[in-house]
C-alpha atoms as a PDB file:
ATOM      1  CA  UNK A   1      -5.597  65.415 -13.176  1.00  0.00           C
ATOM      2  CA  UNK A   2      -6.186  62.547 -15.699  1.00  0.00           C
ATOM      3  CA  UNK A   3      -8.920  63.180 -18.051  1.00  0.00           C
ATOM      4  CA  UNK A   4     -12.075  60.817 -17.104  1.00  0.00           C
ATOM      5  CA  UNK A   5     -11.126  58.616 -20.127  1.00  0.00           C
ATOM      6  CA  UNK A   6      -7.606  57.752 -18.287  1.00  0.00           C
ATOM      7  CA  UNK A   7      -9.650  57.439 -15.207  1.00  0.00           C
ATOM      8  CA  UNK A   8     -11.708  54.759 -16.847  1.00  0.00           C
ATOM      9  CA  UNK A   9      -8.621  52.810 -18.290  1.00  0.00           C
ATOM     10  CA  UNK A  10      -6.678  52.736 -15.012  1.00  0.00           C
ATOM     11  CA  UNK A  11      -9.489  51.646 -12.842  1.00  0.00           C
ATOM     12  CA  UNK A  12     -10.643  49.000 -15.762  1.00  0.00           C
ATOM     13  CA  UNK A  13      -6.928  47.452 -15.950  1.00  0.00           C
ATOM     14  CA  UNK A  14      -7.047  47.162 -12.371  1.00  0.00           C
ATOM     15  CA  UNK A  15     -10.072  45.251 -12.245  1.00  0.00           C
ATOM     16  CA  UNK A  16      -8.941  42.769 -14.657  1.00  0.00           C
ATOM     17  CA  UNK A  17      -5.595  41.703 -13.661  1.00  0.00           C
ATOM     18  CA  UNK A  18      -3.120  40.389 -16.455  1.00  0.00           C
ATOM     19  CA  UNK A  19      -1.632  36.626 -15.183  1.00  0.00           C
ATOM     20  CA  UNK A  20       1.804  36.719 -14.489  1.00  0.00           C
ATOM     21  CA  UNK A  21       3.850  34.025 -16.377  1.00  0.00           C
ATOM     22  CA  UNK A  22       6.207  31.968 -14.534  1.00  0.00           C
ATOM     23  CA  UNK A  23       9.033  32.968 -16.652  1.00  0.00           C
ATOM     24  CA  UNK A  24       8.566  36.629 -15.693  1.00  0.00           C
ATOM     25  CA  UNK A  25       8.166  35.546 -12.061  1.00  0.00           C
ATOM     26  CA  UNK A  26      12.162  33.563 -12.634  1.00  0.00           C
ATOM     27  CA  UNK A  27      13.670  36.478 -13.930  1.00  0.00           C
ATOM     28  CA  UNK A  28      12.435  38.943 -10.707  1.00  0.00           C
ATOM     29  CA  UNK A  29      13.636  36.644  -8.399  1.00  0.00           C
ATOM     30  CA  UNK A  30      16.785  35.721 -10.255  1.00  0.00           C
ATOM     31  CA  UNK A  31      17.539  39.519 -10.360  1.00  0.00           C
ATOM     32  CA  UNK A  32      16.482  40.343  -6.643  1.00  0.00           C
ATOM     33  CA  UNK A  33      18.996  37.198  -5.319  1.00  0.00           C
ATOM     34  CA  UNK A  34      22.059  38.611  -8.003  1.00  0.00           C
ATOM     35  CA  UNK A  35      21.576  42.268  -8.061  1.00  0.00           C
ATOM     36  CA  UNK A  36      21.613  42.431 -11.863  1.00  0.00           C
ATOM     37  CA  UNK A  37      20.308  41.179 -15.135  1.00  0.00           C
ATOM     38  CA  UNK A  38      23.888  40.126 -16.046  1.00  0.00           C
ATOM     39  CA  UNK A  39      23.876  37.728 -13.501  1.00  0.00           C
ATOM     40  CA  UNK A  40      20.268  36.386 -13.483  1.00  0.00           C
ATOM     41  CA  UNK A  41      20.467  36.021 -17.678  1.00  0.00           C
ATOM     42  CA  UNK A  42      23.551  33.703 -17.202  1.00  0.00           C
ATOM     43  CA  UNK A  43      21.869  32.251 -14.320  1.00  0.00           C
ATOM     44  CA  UNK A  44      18.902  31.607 -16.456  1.00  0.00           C
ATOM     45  CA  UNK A  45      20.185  30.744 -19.421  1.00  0.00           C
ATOM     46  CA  UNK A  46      18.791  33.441 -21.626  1.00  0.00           C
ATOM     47  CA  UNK A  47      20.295  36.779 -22.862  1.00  0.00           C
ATOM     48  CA  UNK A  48      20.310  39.714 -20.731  1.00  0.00           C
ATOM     49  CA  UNK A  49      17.961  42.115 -23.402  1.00  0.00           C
ATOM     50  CA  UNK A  50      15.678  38.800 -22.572  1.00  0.00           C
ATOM     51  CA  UNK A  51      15.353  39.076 -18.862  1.00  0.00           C
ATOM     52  CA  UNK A  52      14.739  43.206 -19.357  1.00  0.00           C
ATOM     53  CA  UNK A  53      12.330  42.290 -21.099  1.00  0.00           C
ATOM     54  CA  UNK A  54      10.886  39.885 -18.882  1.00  0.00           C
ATOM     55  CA  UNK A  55      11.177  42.182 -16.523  1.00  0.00           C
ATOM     56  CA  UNK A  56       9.368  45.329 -18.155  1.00  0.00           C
ATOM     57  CA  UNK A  57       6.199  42.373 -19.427  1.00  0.00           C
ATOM     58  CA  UNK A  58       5.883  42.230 -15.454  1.00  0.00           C
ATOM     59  CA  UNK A  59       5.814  45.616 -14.796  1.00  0.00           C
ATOM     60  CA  UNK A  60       3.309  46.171 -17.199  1.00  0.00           C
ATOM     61  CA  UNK A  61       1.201  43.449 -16.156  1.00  0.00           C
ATOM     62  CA  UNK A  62       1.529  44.707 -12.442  1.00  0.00           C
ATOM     63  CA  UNK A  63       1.324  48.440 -12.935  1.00  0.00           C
ATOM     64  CA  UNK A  64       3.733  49.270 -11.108  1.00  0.00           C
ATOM     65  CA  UNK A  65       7.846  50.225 -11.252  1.00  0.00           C
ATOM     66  CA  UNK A  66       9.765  47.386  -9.960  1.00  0.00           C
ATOM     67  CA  UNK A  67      13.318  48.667 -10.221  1.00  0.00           C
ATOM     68  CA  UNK A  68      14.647  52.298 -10.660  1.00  0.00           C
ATOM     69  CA  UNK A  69      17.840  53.118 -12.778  1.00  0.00           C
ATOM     70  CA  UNK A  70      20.826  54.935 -11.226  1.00  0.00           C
ATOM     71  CA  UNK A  71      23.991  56.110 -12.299  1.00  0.00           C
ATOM     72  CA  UNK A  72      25.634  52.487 -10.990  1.00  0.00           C
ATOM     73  CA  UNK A  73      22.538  50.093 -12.079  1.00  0.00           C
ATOM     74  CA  UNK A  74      18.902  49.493 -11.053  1.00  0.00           C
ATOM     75  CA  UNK A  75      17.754  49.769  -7.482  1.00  0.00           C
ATOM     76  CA  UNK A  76      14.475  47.752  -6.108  1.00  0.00           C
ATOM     77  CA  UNK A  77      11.550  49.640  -5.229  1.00  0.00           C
ATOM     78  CA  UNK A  78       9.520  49.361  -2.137  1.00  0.00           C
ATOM     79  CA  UNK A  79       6.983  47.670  -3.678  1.00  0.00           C
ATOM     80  CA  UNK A  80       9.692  45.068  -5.520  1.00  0.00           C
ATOM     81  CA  UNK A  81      11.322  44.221  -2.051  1.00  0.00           C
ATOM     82  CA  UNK A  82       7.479  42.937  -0.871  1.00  0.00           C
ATOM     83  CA  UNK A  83       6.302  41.140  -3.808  1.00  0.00           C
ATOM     84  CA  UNK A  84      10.023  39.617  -3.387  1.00  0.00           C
ATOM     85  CA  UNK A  85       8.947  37.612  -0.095  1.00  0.00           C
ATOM     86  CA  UNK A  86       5.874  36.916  -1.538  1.00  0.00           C
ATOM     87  CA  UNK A  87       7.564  35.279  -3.842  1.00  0.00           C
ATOM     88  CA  UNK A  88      10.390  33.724  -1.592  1.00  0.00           C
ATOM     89  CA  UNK A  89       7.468  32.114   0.362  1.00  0.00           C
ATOM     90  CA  UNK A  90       5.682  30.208  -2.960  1.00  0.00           C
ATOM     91  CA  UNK A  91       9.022  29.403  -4.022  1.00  0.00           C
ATOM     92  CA  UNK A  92       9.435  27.968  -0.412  1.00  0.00           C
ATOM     93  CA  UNK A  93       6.320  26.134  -0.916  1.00  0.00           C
ATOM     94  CA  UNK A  94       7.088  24.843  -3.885  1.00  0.00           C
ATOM     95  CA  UNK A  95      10.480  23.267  -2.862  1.00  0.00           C
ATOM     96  CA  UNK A  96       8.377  21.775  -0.398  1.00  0.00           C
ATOM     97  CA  UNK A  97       6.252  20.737  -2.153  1.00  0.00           C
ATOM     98  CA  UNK A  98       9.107  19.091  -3.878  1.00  0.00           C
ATOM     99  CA  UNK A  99      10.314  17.161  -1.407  1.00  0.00           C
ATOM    100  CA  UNK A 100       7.252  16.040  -0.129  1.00  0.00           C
ATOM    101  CA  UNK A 101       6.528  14.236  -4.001  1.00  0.00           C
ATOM    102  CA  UNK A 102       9.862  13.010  -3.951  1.00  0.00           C
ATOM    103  CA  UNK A 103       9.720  11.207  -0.417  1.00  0.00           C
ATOM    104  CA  UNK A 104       6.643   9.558  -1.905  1.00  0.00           C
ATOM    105  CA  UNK A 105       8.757   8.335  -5.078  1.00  0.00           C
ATOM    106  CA  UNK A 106      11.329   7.562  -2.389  1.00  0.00           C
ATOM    107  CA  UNK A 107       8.927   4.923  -0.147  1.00  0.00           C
ATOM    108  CA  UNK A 108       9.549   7.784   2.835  1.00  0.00           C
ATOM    109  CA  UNK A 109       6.400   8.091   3.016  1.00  0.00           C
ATOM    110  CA  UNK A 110       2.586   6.259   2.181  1.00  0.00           C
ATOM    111  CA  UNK A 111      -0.014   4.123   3.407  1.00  0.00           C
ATOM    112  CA  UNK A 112      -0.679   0.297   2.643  1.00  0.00           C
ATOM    113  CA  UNK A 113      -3.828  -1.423   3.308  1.00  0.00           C
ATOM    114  CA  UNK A 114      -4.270  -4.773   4.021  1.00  0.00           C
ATOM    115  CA  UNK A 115      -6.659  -6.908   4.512  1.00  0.00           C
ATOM    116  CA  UNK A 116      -6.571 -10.963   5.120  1.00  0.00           C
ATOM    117  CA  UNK A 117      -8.473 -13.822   6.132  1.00  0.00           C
ATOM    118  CA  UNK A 118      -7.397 -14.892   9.988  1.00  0.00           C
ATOM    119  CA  UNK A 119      -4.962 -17.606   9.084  1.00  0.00           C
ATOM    120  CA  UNK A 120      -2.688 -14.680   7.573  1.00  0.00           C
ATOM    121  CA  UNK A 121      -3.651 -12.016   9.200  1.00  0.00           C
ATOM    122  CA  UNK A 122      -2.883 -13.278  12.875  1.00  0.00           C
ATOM    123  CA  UNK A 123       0.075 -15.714  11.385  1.00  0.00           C
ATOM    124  CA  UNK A 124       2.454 -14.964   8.322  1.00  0.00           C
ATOM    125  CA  UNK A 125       1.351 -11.086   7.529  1.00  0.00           C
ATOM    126  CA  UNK A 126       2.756  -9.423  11.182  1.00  0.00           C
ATOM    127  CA  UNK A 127       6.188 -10.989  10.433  1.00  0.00           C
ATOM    128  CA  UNK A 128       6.409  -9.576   6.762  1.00  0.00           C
ATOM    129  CA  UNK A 129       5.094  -6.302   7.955  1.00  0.00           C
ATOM    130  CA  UNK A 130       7.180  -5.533  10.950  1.00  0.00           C
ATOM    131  CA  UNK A 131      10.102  -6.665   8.125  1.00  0.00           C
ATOM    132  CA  UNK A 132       8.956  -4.088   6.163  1.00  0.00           C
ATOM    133  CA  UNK A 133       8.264  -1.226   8.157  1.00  0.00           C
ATOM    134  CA  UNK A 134      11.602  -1.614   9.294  1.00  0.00           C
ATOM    135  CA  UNK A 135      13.047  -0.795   6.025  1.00  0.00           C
ATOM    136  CA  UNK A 136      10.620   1.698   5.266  1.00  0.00           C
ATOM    137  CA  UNK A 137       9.595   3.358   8.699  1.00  0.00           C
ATOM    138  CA  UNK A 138       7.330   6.717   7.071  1.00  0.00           C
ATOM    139  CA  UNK A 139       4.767   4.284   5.705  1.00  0.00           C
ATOM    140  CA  UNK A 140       1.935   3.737   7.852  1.00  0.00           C
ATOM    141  CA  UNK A 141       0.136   0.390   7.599  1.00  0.00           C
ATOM    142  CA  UNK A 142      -3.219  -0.895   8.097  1.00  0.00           C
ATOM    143  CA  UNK A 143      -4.546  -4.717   8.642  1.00  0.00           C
ATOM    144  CA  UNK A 144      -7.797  -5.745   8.779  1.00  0.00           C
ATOM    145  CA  UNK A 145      -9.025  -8.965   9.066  1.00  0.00           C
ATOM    146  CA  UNK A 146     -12.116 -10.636   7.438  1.00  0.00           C
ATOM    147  CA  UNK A 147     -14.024 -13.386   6.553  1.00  0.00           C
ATOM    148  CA  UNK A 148     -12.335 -15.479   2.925  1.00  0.00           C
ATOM    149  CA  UNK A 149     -16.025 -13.793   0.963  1.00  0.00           C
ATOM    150  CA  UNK A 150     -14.878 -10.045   2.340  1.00  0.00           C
ATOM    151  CA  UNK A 151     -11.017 -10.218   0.878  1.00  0.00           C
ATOM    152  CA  UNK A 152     -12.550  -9.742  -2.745  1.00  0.00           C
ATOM    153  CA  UNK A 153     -14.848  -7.135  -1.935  1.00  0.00           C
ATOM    154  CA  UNK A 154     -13.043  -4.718   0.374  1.00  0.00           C
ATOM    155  CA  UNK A 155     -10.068  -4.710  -2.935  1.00  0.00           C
ATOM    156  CA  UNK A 156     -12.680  -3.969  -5.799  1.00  0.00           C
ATOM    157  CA  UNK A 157     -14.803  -1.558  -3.241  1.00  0.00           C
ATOM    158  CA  UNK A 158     -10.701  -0.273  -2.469  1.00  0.00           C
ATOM    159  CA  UNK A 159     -11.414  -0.512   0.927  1.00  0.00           C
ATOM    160  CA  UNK A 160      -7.931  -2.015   0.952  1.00  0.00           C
ATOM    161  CA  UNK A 161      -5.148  -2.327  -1.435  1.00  0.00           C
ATOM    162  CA  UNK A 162      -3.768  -5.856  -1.555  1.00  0.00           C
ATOM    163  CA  UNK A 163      -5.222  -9.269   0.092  1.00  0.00           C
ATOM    164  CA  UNK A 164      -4.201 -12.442   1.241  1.00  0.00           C
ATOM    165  CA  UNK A 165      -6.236 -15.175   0.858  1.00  0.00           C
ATOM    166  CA  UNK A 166      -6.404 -19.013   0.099  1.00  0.00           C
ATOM    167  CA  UNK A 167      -7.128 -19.962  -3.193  1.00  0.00           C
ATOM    168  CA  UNK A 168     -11.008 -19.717  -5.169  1.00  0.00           C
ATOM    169  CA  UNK A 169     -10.661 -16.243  -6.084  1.00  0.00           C
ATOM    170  CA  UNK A 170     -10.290 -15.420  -9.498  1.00  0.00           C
ATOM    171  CA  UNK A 171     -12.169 -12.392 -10.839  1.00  0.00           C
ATOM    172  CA  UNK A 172     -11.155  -9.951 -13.594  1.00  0.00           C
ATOM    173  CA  UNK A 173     -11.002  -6.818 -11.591  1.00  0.00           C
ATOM    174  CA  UNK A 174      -7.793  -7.822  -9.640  1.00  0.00           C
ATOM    175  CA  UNK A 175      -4.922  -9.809 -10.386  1.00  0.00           C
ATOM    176  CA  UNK A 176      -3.513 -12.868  -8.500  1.00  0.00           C
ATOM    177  CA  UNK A 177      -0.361 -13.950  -7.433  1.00  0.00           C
ATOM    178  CA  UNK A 178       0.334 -17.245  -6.145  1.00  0.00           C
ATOM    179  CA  UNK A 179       3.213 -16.927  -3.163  1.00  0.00           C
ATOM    180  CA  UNK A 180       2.691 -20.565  -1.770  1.00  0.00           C
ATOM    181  CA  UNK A 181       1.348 -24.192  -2.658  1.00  0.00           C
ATOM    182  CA  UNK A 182       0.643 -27.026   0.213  1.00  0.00           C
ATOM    183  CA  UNK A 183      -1.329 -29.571   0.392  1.00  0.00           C
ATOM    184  CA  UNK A 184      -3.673 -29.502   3.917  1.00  0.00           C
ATOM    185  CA  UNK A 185      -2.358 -31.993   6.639  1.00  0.00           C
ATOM    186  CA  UNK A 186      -4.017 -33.867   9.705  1.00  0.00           C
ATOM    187  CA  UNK A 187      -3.705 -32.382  12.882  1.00  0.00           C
ATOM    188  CA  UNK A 188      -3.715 -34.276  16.388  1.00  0.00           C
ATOM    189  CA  UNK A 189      -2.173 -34.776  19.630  1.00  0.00           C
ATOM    190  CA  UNK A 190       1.218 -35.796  20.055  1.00  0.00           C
ATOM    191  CA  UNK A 191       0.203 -39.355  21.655  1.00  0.00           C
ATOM    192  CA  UNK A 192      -2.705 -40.205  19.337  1.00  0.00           C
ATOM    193  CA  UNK A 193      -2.465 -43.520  17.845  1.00  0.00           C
ATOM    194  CA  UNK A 194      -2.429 -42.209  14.277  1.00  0.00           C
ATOM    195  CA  UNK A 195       1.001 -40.507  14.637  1.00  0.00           C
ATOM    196  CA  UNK A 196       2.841 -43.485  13.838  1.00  0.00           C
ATOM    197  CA  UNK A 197       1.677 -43.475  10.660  1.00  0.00           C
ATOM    198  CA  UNK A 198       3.512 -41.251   7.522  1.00  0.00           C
ATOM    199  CA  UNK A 199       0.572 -40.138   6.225  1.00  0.00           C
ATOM    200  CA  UNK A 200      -3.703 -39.960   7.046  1.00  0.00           C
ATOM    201  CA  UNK A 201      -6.155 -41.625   4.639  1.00  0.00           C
ATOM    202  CA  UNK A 202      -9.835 -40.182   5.120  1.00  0.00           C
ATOM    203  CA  UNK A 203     -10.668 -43.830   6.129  1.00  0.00           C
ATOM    204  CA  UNK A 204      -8.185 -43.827   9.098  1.00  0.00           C
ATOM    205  CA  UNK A 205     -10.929 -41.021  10.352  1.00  0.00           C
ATOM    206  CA  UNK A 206     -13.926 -42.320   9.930  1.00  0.00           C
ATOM    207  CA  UNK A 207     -16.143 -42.914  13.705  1.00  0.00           C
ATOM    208  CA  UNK A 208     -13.263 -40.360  15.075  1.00  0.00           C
ATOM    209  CA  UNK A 209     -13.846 -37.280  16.289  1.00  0.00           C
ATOM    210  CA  UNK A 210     -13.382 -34.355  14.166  1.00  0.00           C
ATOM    211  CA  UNK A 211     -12.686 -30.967  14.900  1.00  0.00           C
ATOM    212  CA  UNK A 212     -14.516 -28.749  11.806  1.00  0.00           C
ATOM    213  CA  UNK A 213     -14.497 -25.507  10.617  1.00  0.00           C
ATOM    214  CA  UNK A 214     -18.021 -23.340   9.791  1.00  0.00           C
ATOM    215  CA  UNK A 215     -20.714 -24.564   7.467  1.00  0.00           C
ATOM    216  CA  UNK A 216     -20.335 -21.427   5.319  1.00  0.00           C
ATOM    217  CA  UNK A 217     -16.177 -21.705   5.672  1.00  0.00           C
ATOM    218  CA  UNK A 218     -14.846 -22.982   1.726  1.00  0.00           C
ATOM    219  CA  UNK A 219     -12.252 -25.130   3.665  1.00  0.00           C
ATOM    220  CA  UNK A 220     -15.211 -26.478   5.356  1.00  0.00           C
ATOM    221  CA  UNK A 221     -16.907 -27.495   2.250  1.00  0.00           C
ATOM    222  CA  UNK A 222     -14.145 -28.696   0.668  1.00  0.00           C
ATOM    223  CA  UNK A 223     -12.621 -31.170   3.115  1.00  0.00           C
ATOM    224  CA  UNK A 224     -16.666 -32.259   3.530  1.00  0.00           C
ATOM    225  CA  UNK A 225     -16.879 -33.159  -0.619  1.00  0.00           C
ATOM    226  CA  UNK A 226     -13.656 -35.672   0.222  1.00  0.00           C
ATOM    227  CA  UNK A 227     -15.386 -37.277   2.858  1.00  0.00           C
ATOM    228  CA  UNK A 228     -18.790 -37.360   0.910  1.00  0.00           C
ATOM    229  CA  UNK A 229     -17.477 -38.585  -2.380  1.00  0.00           C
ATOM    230  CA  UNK A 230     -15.530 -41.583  -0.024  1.00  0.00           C
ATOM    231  CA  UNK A 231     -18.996 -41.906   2.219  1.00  0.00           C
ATOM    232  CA  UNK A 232     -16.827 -41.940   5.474  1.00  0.00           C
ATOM    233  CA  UNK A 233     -18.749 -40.909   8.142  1.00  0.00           C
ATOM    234  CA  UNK A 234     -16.544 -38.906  11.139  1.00  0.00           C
ATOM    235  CA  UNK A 235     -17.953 -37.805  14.888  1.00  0.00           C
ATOM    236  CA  UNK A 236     -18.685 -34.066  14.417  1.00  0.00           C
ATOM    237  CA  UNK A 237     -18.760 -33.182  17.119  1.00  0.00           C
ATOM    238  CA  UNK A 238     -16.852 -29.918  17.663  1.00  0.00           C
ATOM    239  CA  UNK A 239     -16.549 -26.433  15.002  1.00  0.00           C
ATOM    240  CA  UNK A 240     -14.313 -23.794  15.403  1.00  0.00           C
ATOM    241  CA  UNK A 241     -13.739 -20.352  13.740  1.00  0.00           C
ATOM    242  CA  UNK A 242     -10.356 -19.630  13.559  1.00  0.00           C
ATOM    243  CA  UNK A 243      -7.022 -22.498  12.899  1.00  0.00           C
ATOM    244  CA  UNK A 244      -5.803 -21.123  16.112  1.00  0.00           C
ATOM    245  CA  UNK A 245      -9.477 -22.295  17.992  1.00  0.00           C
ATOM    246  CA  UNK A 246      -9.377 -25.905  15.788  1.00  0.00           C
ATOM    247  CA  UNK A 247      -5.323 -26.582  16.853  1.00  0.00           C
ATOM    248  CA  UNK A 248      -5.858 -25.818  20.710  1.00  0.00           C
ATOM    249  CA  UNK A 249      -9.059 -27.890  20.893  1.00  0.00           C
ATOM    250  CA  UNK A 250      -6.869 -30.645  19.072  1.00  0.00           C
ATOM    251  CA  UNK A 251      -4.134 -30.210  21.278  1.00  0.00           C
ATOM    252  CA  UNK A 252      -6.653 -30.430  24.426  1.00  0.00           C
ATOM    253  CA  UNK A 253      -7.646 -34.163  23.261  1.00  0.00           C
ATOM    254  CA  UNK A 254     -11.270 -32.975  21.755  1.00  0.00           C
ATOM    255  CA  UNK A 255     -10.498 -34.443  18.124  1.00  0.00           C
ATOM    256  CA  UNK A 256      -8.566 -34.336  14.732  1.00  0.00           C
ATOM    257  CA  UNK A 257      -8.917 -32.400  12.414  1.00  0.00           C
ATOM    258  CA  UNK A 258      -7.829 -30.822   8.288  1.00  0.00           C
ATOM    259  CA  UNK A 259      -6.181 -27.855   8.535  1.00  0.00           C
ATOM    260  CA  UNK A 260      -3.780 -25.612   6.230  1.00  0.00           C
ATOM    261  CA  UNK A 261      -0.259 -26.700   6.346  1.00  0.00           C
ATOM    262  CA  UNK A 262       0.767 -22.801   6.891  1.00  0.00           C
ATOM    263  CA  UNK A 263      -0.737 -22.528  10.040  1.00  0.00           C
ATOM    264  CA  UNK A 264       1.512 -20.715  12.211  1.00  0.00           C
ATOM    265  CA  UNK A 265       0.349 -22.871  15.254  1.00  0.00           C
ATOM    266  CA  UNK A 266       1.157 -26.543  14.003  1.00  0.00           C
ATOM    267  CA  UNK A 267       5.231 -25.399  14.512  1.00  0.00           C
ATOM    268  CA  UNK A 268       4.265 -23.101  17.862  1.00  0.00           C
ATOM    269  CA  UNK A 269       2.178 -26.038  19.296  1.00  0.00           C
ATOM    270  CA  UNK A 270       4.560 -28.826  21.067  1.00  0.00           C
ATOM    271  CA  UNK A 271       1.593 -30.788  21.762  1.00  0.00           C
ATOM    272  CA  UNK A 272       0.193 -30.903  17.895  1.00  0.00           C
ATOM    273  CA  UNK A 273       1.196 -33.672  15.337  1.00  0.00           C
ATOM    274  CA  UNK A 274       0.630 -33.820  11.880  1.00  0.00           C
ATOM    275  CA  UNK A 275       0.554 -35.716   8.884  1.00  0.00           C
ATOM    276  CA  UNK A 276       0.050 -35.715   5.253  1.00  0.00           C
ATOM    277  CA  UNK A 277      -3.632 -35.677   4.372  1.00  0.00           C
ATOM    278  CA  UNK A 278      -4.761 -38.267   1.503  1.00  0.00           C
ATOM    279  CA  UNK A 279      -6.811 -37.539  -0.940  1.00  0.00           C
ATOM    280  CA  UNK A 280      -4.916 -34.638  -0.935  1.00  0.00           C
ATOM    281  CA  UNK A 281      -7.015 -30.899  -0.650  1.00  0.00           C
ATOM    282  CA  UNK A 282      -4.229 -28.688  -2.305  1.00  0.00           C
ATOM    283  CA  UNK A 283      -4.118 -24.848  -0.927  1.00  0.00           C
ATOM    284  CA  UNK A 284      -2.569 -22.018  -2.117  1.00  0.00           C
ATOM    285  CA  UNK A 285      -1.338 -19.015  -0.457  1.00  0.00           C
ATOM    286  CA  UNK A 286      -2.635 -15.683  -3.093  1.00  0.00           C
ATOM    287  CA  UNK A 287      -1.722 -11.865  -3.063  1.00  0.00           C
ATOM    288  CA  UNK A 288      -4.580 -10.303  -4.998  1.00  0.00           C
ATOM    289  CA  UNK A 289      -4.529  -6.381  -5.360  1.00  0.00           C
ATOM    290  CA  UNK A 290      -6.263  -4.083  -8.437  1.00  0.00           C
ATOM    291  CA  UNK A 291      -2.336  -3.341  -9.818  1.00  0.00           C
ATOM    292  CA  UNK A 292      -3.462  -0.290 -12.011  1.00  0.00           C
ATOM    293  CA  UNK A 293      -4.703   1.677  -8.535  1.00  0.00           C
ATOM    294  CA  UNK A 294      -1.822   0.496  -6.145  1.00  0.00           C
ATOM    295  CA  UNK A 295       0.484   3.652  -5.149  1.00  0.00           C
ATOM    296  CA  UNK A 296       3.894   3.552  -4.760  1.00  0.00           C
ATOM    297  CA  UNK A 297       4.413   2.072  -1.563  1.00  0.00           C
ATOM    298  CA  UNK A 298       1.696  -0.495  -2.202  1.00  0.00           C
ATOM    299  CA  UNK A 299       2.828  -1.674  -5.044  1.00  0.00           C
ATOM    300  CA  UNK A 300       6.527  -2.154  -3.178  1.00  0.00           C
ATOM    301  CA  UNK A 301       4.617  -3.957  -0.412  1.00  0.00           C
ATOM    302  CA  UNK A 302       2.922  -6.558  -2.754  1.00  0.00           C
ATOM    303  CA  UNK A 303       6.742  -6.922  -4.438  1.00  0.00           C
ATOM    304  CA  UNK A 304       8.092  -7.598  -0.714  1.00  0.00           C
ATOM    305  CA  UNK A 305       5.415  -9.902   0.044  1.00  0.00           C
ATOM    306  CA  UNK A 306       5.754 -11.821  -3.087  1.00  0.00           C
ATOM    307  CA  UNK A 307       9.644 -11.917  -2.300  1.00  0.00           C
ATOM    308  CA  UNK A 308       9.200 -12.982   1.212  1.00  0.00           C
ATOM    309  CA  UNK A 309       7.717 -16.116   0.332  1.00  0.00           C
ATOM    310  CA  UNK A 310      10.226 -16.327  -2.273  1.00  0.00           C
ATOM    311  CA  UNK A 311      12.722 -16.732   0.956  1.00  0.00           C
ATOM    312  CA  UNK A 312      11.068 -18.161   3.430  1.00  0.00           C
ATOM    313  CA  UNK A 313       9.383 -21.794   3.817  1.00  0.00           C
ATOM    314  CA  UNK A 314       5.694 -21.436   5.400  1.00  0.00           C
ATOM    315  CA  UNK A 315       4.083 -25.071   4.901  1.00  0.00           C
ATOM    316  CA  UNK A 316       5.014 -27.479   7.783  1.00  0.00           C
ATOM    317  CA  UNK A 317       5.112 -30.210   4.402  1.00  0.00           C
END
């Protein structure tokens, strides 16, 4: 029996654990797959007095025998064969862990959230996405729409990653990138008597009725501040929320009406018209997104987006 000093040694050691090193953890499993330290060294790269000693640091740290020498080699305890599958299964983990970081690098997988006013969000933005998600299926995305005031907001509050909006948003926090320019266009019905002409003055509109967008809408104010500046008075009579509400009660004979040349519903409209709007209210079309916090696979969405515009022609102009 141990003196009480040996006691005192063996139950202290056991209380405080020595960390194993990943190097010692290589060499155990690199043995237990070869059978010897011949093998495992070469596998490893290191001498074979190098994994034996590897092997006897882990031993020590463990307190307890890992391998017992016979006439033809070393044999694997008991106790070596279960800390063996433990090990098998972190190694496991870790290759999946592996591939799991790797399909990120690889677009396999991800999330992308966007958010956009209306005019995007119900028009251009389904087409690019369903584009992309068919190149990259694993990535799950996310659109929200919201008012032109709530695309800054939700990106610096990274509610969302990347935003599509129409021009008057510059702020230091996010970067801007202009995919489309187009000046806005009049709007009306296929038999109105303005159609003959190749482009609208605001005069041609004054006493007509006008189709308008909200007070609190920028597009509002801005096509307003052309009108004041001129003093043309129009009827306004009818607002509307959404382009989609101001072309269908255009194309139902209510009024004209100043709308973005990438509406989606001037060209999906047969009874719609439109013309050139002078003096002219230029609009852009502008991917904003915070580029320092964008993952992977946001970051490759805002380089699609920017590349699908490079491609494709969305002003009716």
């Amino acid at each position: 029996m141990p003196p009480p000093l040996a006691i005192a040694e063996t139950q202290s050691s056991r209380s405080v654990p020595h960390r194993l090193k990943p190097r010692q953890i290589e060499a155990f499993r690199a043995v237990m797959q070869l059978g010897n330290m011949t093998a495992a060294a070469r596998q490893l790269g290191i001498s074979q007095p190098a994994v034996s000693r590897l092997l006897a640091d882990l031993q020590e740290s463990l307190g307890y025998s890992l391998f017992i020498r016979r006439r033809h080699g070393m044999v694997a305890t008991a106790d070596a064969q279960r800390l063996h599958a433990e090990v098998e299964s972190v190694f496991i983990g870790l290759d999946e862990l592996s591939r799991r970081a790797l399909a990120i690098r690889d677009l396999e997988v991800g999330e992308v959230r966007i958010c956009a006013v209306s005019l995007y969000g119900n028009g251009l933005l389904p087409q690019i996405i369903a584009e992309f998600v068919r190149r990259h299926a694993g990535i799950n995305i996310t659109l929200e729409i919201c008012p032109h005031d709530k695309v800054v907001d939700w990106l610096i509050s990274r509610r969302c990653d990347i935003g599509l909006t129409t021009g008057g948003d510059e702020t230091p926090e996010l970067e801007k990138y202009v995919v489309a320019e187009s000046p806005a266009v009049c709007v009306m019905p296929v038999d109105h008597p303005l159609v003959g002409k190749s482009s609208i003055q605001a005069a041609d509109l004054a006493g007509l009725p006008f189709i308008s967008f909200p007070k609190d809408a920028i597009f509002r104010y801005r096509t307003d501040n052309v009108f004041d500046r001129l003093d043309i008075e129009r009827d306004m009579r009818v607002t509307a929320g959404t382009h989609e509400a101001v072309c269908n009660l255009v194309s139902s004979g209510l009024g004209l009406s100043i709308i973005s040349p990438f509406s989606p519903h001037l060209r999906n409209n047969p009874r719609l018209a439109f013309r050139p709007f002078k003096p002219s209210i230029d609009l852009e079309i502008g991917v904003l997104c915070d580029s320092d916090r964008l993952s992977l696979a946001a970051r490759h969405f805002r380089e699609f987006t920017i590349n699908w515009f490079k491609d494709n022609r969305v002003s009716v102009l």
